[in-house]
PDB file of N, CA and C in Angstrom:
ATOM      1  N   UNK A   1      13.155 -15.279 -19.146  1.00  0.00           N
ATOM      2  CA  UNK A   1      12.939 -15.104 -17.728  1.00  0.00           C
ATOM      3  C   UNK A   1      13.710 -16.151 -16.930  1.00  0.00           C
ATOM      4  N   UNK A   2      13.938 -17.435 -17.426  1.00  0.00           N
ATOM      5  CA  UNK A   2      14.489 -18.510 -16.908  1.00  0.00           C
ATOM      6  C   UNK A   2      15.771 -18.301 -16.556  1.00  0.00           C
ATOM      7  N   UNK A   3      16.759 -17.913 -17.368  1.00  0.00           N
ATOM      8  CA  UNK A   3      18.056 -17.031 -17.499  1.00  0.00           C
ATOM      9  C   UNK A   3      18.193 -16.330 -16.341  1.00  0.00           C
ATOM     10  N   UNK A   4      17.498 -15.227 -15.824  1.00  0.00           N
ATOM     11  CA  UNK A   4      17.483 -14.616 -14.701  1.00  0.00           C
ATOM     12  C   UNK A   4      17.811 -15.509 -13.134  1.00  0.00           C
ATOM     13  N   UNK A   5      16.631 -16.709 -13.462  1.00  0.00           N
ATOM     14  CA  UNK A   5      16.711 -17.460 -12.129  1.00  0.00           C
ATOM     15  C   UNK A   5      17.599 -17.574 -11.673  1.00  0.00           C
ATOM     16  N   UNK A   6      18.451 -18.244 -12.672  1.00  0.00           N
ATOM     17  CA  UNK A   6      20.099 -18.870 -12.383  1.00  0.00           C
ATOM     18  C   UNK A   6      20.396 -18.312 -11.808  1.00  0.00           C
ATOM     19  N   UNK A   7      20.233 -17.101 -11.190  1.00  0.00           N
ATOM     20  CA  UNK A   7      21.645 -16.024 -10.168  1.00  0.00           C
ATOM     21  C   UNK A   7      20.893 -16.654  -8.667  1.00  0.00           C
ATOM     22  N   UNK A   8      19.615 -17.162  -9.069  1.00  0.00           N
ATOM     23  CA  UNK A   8      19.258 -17.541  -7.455  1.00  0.00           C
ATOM     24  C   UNK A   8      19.258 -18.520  -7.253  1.00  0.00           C
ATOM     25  N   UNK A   9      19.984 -19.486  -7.199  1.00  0.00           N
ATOM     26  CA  UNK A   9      20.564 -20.929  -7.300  1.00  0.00           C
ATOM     27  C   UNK A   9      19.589 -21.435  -7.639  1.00  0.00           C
ATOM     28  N   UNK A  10      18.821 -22.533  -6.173  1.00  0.00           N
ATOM     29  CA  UNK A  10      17.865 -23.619  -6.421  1.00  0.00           C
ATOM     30  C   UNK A  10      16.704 -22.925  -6.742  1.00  0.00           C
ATOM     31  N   UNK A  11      16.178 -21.903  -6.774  1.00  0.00           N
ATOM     32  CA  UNK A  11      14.643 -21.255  -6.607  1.00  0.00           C
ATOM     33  C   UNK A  11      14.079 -22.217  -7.616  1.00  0.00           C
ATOM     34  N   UNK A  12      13.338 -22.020  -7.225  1.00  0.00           N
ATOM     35  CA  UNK A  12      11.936 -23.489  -8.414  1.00  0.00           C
ATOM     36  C   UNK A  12      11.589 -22.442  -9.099  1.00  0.00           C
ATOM     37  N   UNK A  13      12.206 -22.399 -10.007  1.00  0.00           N
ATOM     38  CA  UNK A  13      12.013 -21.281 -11.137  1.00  0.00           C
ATOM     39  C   UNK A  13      10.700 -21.908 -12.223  1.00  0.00           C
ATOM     40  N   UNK A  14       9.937 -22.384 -11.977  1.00  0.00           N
ATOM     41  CA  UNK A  14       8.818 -22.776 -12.617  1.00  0.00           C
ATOM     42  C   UNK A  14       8.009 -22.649 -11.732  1.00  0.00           C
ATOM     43  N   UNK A  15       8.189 -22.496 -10.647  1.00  0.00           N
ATOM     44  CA  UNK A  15       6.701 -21.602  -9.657  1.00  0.00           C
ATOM     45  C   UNK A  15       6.516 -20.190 -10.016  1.00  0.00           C
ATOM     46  N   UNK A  16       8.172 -19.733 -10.108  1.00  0.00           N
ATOM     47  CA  UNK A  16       8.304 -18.406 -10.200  1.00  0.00           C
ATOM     48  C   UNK A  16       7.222 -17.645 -11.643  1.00  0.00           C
ATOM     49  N   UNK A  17       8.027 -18.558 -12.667  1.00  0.00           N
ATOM     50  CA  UNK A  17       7.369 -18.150 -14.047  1.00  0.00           C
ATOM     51  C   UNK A  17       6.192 -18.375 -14.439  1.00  0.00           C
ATOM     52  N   UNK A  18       5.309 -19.419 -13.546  1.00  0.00           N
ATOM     53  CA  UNK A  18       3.974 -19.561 -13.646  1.00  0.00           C
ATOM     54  C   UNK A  18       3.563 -18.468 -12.846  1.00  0.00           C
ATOM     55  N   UNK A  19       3.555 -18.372 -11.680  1.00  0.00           N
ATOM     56  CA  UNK A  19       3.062 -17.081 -11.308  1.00  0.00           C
ATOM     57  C   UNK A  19       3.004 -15.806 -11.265  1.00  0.00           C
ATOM     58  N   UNK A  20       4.606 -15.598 -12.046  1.00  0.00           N
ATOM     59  CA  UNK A  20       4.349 -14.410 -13.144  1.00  0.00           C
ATOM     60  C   UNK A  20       3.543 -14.303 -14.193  1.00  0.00           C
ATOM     61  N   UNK A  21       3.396 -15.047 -14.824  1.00  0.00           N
ATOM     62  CA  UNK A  21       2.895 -15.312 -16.195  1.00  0.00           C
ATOM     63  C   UNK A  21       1.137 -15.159 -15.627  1.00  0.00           C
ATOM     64  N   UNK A  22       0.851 -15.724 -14.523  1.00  0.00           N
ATOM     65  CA  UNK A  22      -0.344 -15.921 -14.312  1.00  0.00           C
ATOM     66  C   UNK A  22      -1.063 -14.700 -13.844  1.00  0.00           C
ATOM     67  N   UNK A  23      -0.165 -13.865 -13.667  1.00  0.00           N
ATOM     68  CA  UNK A  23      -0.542 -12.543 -13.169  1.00  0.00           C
ATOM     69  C   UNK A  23      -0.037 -11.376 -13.491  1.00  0.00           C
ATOM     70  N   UNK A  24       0.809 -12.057 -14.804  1.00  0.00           N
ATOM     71  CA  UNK A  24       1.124 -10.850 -16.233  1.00  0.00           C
ATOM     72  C   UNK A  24       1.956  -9.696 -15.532  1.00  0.00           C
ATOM     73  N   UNK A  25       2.959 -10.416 -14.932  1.00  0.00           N
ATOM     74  CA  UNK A  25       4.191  -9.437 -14.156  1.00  0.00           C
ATOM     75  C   UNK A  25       5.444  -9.980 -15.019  1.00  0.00           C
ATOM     76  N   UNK A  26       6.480  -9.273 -15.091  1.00  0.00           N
ATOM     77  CA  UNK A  26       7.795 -10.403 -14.854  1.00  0.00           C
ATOM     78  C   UNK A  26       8.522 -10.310 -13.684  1.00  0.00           C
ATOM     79  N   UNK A  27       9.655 -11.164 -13.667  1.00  0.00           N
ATOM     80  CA  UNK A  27      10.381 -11.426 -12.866  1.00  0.00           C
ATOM     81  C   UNK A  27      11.047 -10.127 -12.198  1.00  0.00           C
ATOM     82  N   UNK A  28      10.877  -9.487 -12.852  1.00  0.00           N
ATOM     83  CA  UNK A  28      12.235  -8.061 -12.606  1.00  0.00           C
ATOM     84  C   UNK A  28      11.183  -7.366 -11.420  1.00  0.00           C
ATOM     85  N   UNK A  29       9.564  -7.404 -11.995  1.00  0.00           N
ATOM     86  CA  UNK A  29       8.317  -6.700 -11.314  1.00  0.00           C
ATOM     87  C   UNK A  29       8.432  -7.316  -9.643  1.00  0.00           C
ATOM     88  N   UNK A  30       8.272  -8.542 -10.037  1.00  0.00           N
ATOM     89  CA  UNK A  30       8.461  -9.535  -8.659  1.00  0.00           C
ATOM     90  C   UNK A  30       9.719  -8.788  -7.716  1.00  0.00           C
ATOM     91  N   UNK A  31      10.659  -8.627  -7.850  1.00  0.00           N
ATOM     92  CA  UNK A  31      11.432  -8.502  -7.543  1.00  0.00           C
ATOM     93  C   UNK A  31      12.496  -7.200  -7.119  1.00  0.00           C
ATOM     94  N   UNK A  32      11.181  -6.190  -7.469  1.00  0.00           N
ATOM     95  CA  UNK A  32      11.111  -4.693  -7.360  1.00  0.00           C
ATOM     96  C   UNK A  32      10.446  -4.576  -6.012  1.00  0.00           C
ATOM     97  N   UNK A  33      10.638  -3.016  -5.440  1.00  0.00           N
ATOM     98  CA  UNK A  33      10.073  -2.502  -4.596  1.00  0.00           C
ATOM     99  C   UNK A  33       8.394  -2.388  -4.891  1.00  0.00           C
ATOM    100  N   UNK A  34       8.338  -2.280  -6.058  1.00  0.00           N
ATOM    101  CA  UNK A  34       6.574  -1.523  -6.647  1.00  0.00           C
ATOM    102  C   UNK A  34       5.549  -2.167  -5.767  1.00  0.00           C
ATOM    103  N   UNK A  35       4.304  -1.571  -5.811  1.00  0.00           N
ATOM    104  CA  UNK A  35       3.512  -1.935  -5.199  1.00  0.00           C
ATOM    105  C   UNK A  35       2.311  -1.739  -6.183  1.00  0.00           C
ATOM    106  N   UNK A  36       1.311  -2.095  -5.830  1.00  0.00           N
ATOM    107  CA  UNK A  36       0.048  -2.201  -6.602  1.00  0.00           C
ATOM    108  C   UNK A  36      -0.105  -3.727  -7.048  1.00  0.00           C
ATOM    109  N   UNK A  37      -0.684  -4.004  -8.483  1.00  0.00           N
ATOM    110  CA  UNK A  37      -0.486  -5.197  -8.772  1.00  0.00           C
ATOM    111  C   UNK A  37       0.448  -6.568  -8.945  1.00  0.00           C
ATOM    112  N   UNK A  38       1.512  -5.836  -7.869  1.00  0.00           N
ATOM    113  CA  UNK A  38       2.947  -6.344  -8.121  1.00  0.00           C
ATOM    114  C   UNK A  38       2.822  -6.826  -6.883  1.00  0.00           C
ATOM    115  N   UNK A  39       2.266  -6.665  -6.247  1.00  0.00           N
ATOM    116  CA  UNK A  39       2.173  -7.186  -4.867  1.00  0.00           C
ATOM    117  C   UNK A  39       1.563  -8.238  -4.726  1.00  0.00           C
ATOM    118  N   UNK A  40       0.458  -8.621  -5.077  1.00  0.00           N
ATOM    119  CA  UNK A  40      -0.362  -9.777  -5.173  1.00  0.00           C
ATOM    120  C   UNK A  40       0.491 -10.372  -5.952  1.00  0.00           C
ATOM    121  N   UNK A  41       0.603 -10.550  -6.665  1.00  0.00           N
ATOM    122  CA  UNK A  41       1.973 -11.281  -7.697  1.00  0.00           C
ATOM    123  C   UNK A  41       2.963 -11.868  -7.087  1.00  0.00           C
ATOM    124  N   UNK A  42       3.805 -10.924  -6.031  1.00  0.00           N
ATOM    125  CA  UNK A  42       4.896 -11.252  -5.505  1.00  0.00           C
ATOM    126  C   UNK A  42       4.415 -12.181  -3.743  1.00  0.00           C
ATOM    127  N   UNK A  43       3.488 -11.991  -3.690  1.00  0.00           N
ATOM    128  CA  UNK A  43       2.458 -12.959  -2.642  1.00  0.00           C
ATOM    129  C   UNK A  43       2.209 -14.487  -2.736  1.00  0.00           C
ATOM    130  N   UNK A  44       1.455 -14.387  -4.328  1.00  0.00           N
ATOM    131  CA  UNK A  44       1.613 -15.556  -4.596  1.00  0.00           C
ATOM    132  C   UNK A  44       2.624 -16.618  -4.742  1.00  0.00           C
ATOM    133  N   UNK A  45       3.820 -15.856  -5.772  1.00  0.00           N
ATOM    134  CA  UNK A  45       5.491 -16.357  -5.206  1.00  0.00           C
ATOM    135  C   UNK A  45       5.585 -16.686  -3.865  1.00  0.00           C
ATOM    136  N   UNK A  46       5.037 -15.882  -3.242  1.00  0.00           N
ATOM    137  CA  UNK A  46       6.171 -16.260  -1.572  1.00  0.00           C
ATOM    138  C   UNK A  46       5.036 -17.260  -1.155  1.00  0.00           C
ATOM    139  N   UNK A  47       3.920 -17.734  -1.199  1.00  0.00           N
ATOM    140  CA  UNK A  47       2.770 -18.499  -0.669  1.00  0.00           C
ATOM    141  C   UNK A  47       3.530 -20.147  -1.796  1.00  0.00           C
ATOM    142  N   UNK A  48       3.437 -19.840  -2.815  1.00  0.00           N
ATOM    143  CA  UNK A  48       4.128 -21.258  -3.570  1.00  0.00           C
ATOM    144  C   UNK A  48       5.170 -21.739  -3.159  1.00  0.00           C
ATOM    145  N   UNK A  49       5.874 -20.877  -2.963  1.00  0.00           N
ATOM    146  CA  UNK A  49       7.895 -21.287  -2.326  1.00  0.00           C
ATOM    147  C   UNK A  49       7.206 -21.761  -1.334  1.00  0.00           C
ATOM    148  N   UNK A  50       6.567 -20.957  -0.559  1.00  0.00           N
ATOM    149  CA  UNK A  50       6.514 -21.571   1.332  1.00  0.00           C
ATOM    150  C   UNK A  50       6.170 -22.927   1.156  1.00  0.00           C
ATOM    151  N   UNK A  51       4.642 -22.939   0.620  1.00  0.00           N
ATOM    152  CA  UNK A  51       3.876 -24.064   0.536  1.00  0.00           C
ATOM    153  C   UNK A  51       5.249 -25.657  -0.440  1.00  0.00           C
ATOM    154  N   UNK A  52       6.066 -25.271  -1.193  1.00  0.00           N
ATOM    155  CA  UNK A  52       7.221 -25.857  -2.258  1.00  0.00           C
ATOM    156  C   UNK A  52       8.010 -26.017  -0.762  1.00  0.00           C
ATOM    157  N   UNK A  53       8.317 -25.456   0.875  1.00  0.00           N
ATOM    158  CA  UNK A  53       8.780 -25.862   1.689  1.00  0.00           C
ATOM    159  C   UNK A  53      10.228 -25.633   1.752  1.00  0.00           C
ATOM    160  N   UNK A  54      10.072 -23.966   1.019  1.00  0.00           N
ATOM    161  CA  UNK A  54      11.013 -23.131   1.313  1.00  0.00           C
ATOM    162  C   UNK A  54      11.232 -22.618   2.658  1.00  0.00           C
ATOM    163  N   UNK A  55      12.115 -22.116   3.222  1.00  0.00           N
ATOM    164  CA  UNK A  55      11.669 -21.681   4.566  1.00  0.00           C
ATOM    165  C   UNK A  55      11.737 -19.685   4.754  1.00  0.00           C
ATOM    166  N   UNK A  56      11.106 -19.119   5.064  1.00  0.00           N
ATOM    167  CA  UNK A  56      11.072 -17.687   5.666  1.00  0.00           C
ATOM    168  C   UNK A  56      12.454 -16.636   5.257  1.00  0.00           C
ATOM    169  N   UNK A  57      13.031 -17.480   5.972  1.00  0.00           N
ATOM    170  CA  UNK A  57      14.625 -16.375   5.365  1.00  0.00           C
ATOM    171  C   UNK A  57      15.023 -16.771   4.100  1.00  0.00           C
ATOM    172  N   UNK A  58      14.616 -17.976   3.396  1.00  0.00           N
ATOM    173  CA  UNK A  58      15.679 -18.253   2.335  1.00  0.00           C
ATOM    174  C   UNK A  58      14.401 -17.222   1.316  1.00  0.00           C
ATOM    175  N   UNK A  59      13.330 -17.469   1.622  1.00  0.00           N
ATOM    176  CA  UNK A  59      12.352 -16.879   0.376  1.00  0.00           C
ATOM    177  C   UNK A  59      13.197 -15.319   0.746  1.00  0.00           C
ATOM    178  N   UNK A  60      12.695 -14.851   1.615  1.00  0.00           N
ATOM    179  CA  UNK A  60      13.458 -13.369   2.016  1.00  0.00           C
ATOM    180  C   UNK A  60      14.545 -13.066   1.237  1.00  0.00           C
ATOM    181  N   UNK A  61      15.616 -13.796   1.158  1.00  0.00           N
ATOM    182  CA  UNK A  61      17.100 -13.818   0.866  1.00  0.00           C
ATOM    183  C   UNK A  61      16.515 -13.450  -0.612  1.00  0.00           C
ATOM    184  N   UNK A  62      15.814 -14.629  -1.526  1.00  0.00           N
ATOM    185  CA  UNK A  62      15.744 -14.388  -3.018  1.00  0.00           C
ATOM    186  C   UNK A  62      14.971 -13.371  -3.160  1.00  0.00           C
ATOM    187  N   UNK A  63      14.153 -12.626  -2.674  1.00  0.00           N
ATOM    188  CA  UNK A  63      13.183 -11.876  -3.309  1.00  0.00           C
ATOM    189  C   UNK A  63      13.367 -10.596  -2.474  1.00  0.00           C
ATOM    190  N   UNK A  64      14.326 -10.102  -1.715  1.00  0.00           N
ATOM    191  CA  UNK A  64      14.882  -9.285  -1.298  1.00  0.00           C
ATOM    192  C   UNK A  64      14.220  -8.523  -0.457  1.00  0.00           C
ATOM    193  N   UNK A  65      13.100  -9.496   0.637  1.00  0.00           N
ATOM    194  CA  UNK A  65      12.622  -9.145   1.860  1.00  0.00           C
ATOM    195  C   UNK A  65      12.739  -9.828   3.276  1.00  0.00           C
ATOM    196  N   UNK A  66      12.494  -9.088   4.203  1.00  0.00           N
ATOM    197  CA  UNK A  66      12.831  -9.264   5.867  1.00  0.00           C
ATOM    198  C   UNK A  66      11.826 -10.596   5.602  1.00  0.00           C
ATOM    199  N   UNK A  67      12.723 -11.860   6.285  1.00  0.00           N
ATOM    200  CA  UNK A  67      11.696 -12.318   6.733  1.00  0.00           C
ATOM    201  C   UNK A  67      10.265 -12.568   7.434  1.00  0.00           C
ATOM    202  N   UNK A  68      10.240 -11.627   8.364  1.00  0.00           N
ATOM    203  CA  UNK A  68       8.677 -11.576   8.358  1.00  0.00           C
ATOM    204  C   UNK A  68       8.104 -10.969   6.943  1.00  0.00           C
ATOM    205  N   UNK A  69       8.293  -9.949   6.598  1.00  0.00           N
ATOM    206  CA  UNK A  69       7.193  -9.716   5.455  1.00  0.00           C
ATOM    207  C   UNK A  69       7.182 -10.781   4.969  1.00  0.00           C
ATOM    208  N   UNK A  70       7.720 -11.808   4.395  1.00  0.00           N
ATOM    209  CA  UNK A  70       7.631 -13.077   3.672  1.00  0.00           C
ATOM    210  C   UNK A  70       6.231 -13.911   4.849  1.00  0.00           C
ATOM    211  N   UNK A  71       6.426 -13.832   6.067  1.00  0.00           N
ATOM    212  CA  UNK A  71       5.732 -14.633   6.591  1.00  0.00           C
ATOM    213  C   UNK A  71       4.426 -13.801   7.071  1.00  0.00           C
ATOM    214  N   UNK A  72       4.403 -12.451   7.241  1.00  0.00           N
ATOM    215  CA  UNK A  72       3.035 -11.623   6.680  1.00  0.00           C
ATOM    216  C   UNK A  72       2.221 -12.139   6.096  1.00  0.00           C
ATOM    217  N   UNK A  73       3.046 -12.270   4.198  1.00  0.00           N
ATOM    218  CA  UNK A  73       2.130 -12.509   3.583  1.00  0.00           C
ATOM    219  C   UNK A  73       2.047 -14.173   3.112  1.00  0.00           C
ATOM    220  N   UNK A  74       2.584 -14.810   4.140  1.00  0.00           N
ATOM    221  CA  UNK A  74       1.598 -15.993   4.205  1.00  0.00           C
ATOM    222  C   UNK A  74       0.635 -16.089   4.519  1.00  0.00           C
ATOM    223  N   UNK A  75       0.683 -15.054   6.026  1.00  0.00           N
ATOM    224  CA  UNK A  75       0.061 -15.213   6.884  1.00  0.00           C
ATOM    225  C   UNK A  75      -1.655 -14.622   6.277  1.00  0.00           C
ATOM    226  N   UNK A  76      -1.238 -13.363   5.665  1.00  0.00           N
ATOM    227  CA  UNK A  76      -2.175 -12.824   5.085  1.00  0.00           C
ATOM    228  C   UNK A  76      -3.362 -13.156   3.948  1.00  0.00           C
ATOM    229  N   UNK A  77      -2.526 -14.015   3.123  1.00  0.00           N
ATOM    230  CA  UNK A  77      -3.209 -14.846   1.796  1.00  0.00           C
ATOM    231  C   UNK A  77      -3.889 -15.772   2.253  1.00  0.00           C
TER     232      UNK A  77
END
């Protein structure tokens, strides 16, 4: 899974893989359109980056959403 990160430069790829792991997704899941349990998953990612003091567009940029949805589901969690 670590392998993957690399295409997204700095991402703290050990937030990423703990919170996959912690919620029995992978990276590819995260990083899909899907919805259901992939969502809470991909929430928690964007709530760790933020809180790690990522900012709105850059989480957006890696995980291949509009910045607001990124700040939605801050807002939301």
């Amino acid at each position: 899974m670590t392998a993957q990160l690399s295409l997204f430069g700095n991402l703290p790829a050990d937030i990423v893989v703990a919170e996959c792991r912690a919620h029995g997704v992978t990276l590819a899941d995260v990083l899909s359109k899907r919805r259901g349990r992939i969502t809470a998953a991909r929430w928690a990612v964007i709530r760790r980056l933020r809180a790690d003091g990522m900012s709105y567009p850059k989480i957006g940029a890696v995980l291949g959403l509009d910045h607001s949805s990124v700040r939605y589901a801050c807002l939301a969690g």
